[in-house]
PDB file of N, CA and C in Angstrom:
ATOM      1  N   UNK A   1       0.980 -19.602 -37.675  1.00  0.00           N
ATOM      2  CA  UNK A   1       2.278 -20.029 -37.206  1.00  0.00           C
ATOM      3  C   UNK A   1       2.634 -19.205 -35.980  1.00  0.00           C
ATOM      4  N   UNK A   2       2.717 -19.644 -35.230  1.00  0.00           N
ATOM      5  CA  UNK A   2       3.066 -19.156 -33.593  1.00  0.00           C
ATOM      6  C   UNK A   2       5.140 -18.640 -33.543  1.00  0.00           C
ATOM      7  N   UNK A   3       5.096 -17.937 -32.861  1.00  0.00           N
ATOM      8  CA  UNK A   3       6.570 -17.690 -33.082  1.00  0.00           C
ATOM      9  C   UNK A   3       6.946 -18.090 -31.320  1.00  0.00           C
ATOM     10  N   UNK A   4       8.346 -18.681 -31.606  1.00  0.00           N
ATOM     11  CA  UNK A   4       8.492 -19.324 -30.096  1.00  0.00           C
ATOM     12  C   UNK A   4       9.292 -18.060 -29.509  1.00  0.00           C
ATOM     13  N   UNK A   5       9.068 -17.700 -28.113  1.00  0.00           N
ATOM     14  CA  UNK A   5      10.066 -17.194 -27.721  1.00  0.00           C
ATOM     15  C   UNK A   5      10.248 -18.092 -26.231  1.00  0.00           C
ATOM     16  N   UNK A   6      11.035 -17.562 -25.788  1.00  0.00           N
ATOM     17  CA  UNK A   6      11.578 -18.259 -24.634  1.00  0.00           C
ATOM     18  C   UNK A   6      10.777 -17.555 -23.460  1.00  0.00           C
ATOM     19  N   UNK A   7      10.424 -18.408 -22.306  1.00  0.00           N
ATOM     20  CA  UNK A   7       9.542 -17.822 -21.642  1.00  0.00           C
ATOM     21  C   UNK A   7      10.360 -17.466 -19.810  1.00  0.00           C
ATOM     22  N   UNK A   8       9.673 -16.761 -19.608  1.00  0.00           N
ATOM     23  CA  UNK A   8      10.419 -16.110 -18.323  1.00  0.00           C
ATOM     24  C   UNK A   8      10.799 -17.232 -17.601  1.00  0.00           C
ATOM     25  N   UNK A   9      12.008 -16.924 -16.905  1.00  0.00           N
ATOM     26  CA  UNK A   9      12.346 -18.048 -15.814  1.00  0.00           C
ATOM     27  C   UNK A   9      11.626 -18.604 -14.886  1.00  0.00           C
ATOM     28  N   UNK A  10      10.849 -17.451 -14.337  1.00  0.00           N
ATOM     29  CA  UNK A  10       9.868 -17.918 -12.790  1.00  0.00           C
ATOM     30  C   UNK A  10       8.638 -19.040 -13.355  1.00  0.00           C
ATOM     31  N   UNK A  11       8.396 -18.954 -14.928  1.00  0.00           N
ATOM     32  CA  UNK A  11       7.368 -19.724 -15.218  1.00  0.00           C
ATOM     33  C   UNK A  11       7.902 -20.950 -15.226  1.00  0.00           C
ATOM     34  N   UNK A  12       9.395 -21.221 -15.103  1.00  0.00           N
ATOM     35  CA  UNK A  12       9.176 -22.352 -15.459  1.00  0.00           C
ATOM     36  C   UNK A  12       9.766 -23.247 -13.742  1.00  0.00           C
ATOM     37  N   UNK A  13       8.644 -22.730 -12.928  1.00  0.00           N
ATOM     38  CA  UNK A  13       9.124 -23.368 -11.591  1.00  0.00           C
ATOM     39  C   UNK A  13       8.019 -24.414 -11.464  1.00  0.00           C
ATOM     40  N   UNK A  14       8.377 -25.469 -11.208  1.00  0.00           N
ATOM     41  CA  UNK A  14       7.294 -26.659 -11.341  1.00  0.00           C
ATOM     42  C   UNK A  14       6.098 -26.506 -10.898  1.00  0.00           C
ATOM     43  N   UNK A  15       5.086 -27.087 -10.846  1.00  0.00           N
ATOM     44  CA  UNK A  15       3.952 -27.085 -10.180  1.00  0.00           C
ATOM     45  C   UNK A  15       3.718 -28.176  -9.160  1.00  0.00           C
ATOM     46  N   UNK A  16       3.075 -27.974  -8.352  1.00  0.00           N
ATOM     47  CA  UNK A  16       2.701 -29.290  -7.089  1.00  0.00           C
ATOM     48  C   UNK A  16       1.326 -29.384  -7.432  1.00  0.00           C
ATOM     49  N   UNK A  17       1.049 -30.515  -7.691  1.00  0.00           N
ATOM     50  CA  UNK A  17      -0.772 -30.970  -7.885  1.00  0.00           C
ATOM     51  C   UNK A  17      -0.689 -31.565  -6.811  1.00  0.00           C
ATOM     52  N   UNK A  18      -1.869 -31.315  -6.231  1.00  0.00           N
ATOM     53  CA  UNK A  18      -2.261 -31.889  -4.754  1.00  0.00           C
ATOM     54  C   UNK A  18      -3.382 -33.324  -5.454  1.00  0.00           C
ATOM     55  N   UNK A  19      -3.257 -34.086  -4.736  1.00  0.00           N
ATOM     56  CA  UNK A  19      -3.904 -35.520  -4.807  1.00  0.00           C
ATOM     57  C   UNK A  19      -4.843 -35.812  -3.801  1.00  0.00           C
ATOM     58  N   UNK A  20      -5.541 -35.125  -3.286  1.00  0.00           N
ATOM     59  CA  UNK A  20      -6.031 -36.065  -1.768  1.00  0.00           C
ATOM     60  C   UNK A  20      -4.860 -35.463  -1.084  1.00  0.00           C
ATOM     61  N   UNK A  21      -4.084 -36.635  -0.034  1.00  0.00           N
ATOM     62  CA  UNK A  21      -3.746 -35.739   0.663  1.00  0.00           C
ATOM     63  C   UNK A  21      -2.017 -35.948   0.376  1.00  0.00           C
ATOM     64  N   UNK A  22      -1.782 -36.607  -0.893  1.00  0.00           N
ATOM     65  CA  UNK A  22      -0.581 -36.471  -1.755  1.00  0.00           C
ATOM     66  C   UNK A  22       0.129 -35.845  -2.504  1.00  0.00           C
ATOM     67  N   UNK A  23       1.110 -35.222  -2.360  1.00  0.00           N
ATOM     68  CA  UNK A  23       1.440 -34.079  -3.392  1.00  0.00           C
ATOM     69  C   UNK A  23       2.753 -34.795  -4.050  1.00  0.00           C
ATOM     70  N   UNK A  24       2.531 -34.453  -5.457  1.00  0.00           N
ATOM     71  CA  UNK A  24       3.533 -34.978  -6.181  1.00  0.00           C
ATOM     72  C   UNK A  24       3.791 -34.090  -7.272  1.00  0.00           C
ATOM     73  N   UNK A  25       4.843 -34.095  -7.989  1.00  0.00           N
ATOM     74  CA  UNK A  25       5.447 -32.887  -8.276  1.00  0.00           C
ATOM     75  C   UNK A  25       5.248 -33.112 -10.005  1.00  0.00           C
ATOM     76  N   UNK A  26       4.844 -32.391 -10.704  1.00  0.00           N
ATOM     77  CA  UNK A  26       4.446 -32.205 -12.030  1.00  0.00           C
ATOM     78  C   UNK A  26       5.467 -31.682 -13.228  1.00  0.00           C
ATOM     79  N   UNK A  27       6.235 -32.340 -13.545  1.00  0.00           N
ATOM     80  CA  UNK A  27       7.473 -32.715 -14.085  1.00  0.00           C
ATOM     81  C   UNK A  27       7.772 -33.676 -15.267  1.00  0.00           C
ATOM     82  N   UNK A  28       8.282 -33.107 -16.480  1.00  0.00           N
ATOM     83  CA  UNK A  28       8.461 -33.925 -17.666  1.00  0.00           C
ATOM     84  C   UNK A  28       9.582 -33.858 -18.212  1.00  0.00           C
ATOM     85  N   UNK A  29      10.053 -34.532 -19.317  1.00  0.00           N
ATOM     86  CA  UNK A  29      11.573 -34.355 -19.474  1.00  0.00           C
ATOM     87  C   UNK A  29      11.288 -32.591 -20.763  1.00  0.00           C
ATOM     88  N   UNK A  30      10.439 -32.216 -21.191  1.00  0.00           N
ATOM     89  CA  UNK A  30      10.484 -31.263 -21.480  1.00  0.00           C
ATOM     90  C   UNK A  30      10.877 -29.707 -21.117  1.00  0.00           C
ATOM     91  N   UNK A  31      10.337 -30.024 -19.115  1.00  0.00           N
ATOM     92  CA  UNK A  31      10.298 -29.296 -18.377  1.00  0.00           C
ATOM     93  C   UNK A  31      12.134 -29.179 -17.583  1.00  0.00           C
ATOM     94  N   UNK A  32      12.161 -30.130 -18.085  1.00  0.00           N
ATOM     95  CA  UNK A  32      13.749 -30.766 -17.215  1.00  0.00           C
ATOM     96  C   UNK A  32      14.562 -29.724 -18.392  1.00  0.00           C
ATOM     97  N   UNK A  33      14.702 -30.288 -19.162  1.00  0.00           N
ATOM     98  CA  UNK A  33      15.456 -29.442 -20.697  1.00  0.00           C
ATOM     99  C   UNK A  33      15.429 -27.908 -20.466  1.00  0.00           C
ATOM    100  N   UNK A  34      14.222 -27.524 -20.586  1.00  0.00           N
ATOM    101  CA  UNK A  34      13.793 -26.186 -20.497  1.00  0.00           C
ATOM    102  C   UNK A  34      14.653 -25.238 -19.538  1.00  0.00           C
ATOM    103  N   UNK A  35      14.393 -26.176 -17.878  1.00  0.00           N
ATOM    104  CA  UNK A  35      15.414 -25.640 -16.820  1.00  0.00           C
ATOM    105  C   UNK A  35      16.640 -25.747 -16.940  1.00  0.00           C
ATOM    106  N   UNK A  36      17.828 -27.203 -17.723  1.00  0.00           N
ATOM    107  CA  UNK A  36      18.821 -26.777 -18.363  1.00  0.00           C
ATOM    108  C   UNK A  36      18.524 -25.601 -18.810  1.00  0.00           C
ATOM    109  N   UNK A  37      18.380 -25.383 -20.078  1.00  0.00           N
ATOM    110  CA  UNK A  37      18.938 -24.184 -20.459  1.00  0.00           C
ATOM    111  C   UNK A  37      18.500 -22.779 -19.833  1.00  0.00           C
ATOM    112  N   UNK A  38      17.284 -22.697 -19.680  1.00  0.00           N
ATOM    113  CA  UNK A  38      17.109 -21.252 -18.615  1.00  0.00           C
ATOM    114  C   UNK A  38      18.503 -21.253 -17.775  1.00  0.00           C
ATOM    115  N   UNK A  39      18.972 -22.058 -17.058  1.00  0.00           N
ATOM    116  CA  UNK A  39      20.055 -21.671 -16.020  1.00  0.00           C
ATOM    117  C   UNK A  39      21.290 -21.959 -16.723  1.00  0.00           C
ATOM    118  N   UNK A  40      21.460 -22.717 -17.870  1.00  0.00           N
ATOM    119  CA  UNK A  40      22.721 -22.054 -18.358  1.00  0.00           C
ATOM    120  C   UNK A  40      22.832 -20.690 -19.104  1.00  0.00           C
ATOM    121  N   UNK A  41      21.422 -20.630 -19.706  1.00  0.00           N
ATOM    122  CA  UNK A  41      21.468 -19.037 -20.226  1.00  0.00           C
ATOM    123  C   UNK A  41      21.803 -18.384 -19.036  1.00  0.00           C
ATOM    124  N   UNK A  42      21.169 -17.887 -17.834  1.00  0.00           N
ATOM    125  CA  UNK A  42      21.401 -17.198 -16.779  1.00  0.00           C
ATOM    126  C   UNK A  42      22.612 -17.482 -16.062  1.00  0.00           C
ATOM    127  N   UNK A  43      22.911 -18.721 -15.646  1.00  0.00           N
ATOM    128  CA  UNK A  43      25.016 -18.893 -15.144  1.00  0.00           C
ATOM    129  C   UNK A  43      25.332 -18.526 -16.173  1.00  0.00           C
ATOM    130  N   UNK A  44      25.112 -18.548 -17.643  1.00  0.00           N
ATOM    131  CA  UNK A  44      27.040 -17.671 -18.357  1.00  0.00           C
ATOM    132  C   UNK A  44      26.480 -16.385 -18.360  1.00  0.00           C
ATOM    133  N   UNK A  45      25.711 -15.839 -18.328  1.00  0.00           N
ATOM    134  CA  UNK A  45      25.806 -14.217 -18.364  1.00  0.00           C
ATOM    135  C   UNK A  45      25.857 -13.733 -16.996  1.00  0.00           C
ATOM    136  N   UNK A  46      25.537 -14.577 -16.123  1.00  0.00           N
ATOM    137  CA  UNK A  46      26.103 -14.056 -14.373  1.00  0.00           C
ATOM    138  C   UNK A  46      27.780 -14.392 -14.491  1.00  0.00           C
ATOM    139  N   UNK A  47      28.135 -15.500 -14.934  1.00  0.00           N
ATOM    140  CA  UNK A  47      29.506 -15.727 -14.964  1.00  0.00           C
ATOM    141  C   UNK A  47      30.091 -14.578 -15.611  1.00  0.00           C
ATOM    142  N   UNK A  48      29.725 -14.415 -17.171  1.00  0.00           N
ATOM    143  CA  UNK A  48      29.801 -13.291 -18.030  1.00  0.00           C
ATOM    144  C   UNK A  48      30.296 -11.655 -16.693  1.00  0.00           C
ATOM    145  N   UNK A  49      29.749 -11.582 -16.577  1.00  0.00           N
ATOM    146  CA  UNK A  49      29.508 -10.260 -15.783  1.00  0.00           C
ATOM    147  C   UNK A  49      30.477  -9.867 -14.369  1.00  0.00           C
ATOM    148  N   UNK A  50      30.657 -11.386 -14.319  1.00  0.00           N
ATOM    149  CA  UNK A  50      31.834 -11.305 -12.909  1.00  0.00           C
ATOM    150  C   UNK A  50      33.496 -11.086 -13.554  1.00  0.00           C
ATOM    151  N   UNK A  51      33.813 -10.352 -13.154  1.00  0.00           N
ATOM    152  CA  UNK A  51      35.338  -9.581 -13.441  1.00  0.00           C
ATOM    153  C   UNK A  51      36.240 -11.221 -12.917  1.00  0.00           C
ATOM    154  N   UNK A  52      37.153 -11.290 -14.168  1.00  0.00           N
ATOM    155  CA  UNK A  52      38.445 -12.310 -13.566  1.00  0.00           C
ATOM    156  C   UNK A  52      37.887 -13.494 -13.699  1.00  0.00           C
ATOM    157  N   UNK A  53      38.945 -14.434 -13.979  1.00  0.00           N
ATOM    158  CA  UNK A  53      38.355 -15.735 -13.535  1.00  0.00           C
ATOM    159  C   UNK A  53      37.423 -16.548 -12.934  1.00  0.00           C
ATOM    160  N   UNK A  54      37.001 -17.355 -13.372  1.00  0.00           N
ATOM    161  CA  UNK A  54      35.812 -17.940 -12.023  1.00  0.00           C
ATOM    162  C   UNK A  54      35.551 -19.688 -12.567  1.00  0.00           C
ATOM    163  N   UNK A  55      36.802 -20.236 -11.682  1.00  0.00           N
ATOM    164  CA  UNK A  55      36.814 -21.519 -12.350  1.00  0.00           C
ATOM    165  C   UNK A  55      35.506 -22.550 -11.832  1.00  0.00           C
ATOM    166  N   UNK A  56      34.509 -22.809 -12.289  1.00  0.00           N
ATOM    167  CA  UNK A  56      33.467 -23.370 -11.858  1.00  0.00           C
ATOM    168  C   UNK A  56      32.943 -24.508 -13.330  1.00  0.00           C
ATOM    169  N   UNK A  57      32.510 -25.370 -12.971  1.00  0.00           N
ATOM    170  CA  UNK A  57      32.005 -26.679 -13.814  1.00  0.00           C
ATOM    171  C   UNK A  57      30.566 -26.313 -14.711  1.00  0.00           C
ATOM    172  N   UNK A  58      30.457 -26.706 -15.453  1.00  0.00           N
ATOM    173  CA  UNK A  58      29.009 -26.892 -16.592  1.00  0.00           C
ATOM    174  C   UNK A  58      27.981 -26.662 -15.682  1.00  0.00           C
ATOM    175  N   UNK A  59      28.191 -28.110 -15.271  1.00  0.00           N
ATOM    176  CA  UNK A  59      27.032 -28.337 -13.989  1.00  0.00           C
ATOM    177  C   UNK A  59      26.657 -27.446 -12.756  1.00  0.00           C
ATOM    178  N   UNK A  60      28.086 -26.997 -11.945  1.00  0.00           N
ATOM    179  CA  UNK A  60      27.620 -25.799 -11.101  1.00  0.00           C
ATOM    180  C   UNK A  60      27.130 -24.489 -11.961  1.00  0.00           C
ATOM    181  N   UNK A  61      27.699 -23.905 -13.318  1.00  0.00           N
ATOM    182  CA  UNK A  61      27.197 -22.854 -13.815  1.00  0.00           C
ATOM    183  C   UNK A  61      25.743 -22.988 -14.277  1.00  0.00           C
ATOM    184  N   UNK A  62      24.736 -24.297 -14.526  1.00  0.00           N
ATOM    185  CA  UNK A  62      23.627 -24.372 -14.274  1.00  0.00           C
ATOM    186  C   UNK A  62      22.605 -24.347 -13.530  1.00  0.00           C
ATOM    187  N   UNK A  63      23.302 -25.563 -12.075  1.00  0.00           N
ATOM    188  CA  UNK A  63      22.851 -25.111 -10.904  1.00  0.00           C
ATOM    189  C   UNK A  63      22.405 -23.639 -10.512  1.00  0.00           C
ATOM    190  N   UNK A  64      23.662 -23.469 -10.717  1.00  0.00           N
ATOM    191  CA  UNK A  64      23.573 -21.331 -10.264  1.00  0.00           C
ATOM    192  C   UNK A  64      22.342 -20.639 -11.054  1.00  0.00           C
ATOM    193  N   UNK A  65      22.544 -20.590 -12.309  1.00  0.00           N
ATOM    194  CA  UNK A  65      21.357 -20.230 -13.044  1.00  0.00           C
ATOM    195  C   UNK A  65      19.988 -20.608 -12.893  1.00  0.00           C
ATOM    196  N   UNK A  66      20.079 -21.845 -12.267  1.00  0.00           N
ATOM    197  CA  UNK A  66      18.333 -22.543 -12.008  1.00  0.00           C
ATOM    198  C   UNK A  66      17.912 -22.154 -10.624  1.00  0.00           C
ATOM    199  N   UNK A  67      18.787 -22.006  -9.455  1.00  0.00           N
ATOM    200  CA  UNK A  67      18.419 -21.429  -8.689  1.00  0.00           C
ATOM    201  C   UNK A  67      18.338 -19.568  -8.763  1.00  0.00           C
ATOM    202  N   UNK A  68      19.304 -19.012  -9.932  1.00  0.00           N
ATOM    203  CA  UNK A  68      18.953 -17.765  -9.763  1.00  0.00           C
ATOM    204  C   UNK A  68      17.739 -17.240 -10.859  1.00  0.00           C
ATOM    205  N   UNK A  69      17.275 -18.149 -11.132  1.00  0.00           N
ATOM    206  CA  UNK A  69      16.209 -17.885 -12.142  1.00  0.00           C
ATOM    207  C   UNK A  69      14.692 -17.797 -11.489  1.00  0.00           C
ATOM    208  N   UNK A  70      15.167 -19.117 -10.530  1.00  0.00           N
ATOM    209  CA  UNK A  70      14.017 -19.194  -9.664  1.00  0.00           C
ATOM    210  C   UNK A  70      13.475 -18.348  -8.699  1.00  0.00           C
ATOM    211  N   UNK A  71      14.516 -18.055  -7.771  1.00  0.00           N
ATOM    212  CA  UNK A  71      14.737 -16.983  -6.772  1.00  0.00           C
ATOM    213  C   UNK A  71      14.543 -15.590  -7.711  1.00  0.00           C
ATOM    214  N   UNK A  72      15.163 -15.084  -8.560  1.00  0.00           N
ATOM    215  CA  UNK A  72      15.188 -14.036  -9.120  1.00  0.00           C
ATOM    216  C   UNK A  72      13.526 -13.468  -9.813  1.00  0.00           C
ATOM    217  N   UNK A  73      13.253 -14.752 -10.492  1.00  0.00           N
ATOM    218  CA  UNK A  73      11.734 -14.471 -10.780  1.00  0.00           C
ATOM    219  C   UNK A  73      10.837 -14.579 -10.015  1.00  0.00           C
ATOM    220  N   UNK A  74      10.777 -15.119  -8.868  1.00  0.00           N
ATOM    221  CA  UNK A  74       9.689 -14.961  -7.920  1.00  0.00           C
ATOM    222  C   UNK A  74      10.287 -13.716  -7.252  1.00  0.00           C
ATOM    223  N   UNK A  75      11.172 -13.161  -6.424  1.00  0.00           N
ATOM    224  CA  UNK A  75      11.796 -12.010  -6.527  1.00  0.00           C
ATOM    225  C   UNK A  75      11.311 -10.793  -7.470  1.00  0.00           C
ATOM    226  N   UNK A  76      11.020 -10.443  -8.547  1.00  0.00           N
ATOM    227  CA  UNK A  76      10.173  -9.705  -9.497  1.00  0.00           C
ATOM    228  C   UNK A  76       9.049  -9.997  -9.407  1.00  0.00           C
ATOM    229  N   UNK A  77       8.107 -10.961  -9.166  1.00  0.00           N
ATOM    230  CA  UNK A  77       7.022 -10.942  -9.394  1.00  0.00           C
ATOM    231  C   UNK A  77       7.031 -10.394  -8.005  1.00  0.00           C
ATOM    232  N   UNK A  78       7.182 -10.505  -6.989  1.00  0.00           N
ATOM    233  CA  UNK A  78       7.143 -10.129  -5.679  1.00  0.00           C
ATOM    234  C   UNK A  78       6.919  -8.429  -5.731  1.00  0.00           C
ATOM    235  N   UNK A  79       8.114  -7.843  -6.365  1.00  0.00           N
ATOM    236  CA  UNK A  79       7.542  -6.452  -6.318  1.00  0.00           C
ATOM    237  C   UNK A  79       7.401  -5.890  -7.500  1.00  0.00           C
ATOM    238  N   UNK A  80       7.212  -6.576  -8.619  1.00  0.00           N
ATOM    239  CA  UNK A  80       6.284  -5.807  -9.767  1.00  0.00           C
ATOM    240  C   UNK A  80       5.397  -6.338 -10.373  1.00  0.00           C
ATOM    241  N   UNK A  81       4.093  -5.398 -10.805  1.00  0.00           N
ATOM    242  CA  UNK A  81       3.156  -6.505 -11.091  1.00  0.00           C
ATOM    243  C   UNK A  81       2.802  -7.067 -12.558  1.00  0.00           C
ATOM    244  N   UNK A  82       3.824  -6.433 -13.515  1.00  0.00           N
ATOM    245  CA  UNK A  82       4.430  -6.896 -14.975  1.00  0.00           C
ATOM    246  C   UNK A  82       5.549  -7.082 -14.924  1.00  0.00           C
ATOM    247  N   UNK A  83       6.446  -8.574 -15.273  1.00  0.00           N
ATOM    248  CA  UNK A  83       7.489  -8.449 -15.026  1.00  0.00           C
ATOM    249  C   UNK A  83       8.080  -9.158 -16.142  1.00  0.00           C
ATOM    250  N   UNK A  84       7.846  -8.344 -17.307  1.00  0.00           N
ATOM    251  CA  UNK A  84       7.896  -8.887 -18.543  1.00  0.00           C
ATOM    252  C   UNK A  84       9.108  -8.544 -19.198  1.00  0.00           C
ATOM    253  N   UNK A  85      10.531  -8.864 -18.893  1.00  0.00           N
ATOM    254  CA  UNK A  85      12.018  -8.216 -18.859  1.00  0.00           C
ATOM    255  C   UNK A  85      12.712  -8.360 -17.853  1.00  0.00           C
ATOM    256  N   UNK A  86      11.838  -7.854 -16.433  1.00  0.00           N
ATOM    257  CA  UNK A  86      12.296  -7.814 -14.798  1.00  0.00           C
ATOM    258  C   UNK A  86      12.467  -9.346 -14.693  1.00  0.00           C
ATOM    259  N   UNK A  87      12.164  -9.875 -14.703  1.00  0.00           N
ATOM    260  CA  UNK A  87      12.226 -11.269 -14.268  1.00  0.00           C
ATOM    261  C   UNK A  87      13.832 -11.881 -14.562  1.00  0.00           C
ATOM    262  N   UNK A  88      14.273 -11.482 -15.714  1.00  0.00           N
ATOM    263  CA  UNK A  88      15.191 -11.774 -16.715  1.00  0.00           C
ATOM    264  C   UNK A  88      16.846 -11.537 -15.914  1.00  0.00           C
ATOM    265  N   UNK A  89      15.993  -9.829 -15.704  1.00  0.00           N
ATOM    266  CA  UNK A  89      17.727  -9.270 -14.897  1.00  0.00           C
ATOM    267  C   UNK A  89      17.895  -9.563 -13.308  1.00  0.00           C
ATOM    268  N   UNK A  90      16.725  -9.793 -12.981  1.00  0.00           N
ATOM    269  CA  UNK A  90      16.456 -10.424 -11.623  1.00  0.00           C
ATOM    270  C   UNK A  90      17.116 -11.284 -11.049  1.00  0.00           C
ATOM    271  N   UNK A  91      16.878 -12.426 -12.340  1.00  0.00           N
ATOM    272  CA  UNK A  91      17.687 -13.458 -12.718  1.00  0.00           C
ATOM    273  C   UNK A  91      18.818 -14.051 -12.567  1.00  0.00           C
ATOM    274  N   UNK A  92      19.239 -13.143 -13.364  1.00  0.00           N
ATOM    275  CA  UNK A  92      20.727 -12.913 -13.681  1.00  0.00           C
ATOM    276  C   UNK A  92      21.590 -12.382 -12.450  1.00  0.00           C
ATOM    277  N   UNK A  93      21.075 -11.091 -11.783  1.00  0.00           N
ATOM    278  CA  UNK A  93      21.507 -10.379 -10.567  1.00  0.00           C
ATOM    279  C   UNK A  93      21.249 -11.001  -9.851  1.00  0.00           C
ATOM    280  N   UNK A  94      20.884 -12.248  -9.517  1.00  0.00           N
ATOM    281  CA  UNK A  94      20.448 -13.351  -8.236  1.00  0.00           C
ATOM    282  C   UNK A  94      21.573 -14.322  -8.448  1.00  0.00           C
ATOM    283  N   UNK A  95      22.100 -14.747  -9.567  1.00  0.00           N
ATOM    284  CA  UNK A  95      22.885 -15.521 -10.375  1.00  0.00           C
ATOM    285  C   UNK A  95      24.544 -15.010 -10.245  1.00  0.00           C
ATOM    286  N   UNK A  96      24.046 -13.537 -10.158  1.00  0.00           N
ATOM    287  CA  UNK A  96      25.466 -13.220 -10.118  1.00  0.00           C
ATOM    288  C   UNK A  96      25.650 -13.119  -8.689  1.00  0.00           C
ATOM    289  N   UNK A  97      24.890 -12.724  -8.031  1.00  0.00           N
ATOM    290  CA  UNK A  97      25.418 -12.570  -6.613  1.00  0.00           C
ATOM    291  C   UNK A  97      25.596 -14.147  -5.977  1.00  0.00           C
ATOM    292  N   UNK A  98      25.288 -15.601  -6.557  1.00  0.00           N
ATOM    293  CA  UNK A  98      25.547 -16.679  -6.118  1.00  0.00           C
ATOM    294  C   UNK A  98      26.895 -16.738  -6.950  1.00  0.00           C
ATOM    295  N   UNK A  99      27.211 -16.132  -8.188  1.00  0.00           N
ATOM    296  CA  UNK A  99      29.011 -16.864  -8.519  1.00  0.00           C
ATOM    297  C   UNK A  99      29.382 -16.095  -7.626  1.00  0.00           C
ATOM    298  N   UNK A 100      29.052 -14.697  -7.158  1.00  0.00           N
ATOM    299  CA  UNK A 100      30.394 -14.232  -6.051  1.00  0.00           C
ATOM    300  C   UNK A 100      30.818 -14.363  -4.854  1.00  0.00           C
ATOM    301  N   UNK A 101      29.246 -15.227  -4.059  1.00  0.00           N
ATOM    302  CA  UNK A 101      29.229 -16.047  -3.135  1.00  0.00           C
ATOM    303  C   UNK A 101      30.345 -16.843  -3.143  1.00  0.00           C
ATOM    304  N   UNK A 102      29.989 -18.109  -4.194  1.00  0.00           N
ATOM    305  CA  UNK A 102      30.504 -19.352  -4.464  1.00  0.00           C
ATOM    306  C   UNK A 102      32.252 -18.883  -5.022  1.00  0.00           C
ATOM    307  N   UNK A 103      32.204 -18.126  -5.991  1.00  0.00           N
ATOM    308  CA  UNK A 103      33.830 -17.766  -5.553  1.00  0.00           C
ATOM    309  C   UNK A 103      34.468 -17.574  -4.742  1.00  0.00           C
ATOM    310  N   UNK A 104      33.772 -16.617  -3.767  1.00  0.00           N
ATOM    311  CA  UNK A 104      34.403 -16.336  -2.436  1.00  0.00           C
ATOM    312  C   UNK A 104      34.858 -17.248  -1.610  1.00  0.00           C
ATOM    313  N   UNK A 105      33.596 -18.014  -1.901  1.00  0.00           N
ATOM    314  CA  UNK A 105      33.800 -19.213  -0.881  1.00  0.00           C
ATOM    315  C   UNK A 105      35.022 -20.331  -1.117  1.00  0.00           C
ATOM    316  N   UNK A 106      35.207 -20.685  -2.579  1.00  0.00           N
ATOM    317  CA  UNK A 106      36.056 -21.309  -2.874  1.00  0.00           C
ATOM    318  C   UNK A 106      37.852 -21.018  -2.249  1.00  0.00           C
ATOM    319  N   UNK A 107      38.412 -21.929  -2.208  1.00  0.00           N
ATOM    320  CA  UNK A 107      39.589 -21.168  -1.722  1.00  0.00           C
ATOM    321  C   UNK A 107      40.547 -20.978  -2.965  1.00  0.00           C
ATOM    322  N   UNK A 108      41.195 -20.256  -2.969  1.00  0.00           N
ATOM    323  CA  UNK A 108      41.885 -19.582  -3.839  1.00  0.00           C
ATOM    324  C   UNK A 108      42.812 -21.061  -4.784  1.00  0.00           C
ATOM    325  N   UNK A 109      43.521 -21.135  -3.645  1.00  0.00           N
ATOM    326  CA  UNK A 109      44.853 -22.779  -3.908  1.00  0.00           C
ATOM    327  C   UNK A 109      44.357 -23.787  -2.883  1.00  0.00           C
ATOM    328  N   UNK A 110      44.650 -24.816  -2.979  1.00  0.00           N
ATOM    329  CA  UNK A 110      44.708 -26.011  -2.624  1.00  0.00           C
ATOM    330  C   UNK A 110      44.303 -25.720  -0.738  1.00  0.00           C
ATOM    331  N   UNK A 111      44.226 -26.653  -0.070  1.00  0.00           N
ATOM    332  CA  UNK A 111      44.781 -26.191   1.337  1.00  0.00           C
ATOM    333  C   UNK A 111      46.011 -27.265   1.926  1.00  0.00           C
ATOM    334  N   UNK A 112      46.550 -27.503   0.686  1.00  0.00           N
ATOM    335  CA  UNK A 112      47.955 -27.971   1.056  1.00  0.00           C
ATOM    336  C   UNK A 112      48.973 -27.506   0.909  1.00  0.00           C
ATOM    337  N   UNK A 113      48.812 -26.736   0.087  1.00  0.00           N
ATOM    338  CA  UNK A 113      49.903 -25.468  -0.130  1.00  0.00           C
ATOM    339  C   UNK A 113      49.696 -23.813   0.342  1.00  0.00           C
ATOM    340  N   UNK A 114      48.995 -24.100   1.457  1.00  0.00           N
ATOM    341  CA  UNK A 114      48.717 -22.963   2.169  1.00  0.00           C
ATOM    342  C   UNK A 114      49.669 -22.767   3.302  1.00  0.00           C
ATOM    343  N   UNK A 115      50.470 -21.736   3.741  1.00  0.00           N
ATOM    344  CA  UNK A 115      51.475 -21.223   4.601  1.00  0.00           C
ATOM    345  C   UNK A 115      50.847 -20.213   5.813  1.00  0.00           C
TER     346      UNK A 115
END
């Protein structure tokens, strides 16, 4: 009996199979699922971690996580050559520095009730 654990983020960045001189992208709805949750695990604990409010949607707090999972784990593998944990906070610290981006960026109120 195999015990599941959840596998690092950077692994789960798609693959490109080359065809001749076609590349098409190697993708299943297993793989789709998987990246849900990797990046919602990683957006709520980047969200988690940001002080105050941070009004943002399901969908952007996934987004955030799938790109900081991605970025973050190739990021670790980049400068360590076990990155069996690193990958994780990488992650997350890639994740968090996009909610504080994306907060920032947001404007506070409306821009109709701006003076």
């Amino acid at each position: 009996m195999g015990s599941h654990r959840l596998a690092a983020p950077h692994a789960f960045i798609p693959l490109l199979a080359q065809n001749g001189d076609r590349i098409r992208l190697d993708l299943d709805i297993s793989s789709i699922l998987t990246y849900i949750v990797i990046g919602l695990i990683v957006g709520v604990l980047a969200r988690l971690l940001v002080p105050g409010r941070t009004s943002m949607s399901l969908l952007a707090t996934i987004v955030i996580g799938v790109i900081g999972a991605v970025i973050g784990g190739w990021l670790a593998g980049a400068v360590f050559e076990e990155t069996e944990g690193v990958d994780w906070i990488a992650s997350i610290l890639v994740a968090l520095v996009l909610v504080l981006l994306v907060r920032r960026a947001s404007p506070r109120r409306p821009f109709w009730s701006r003076r």
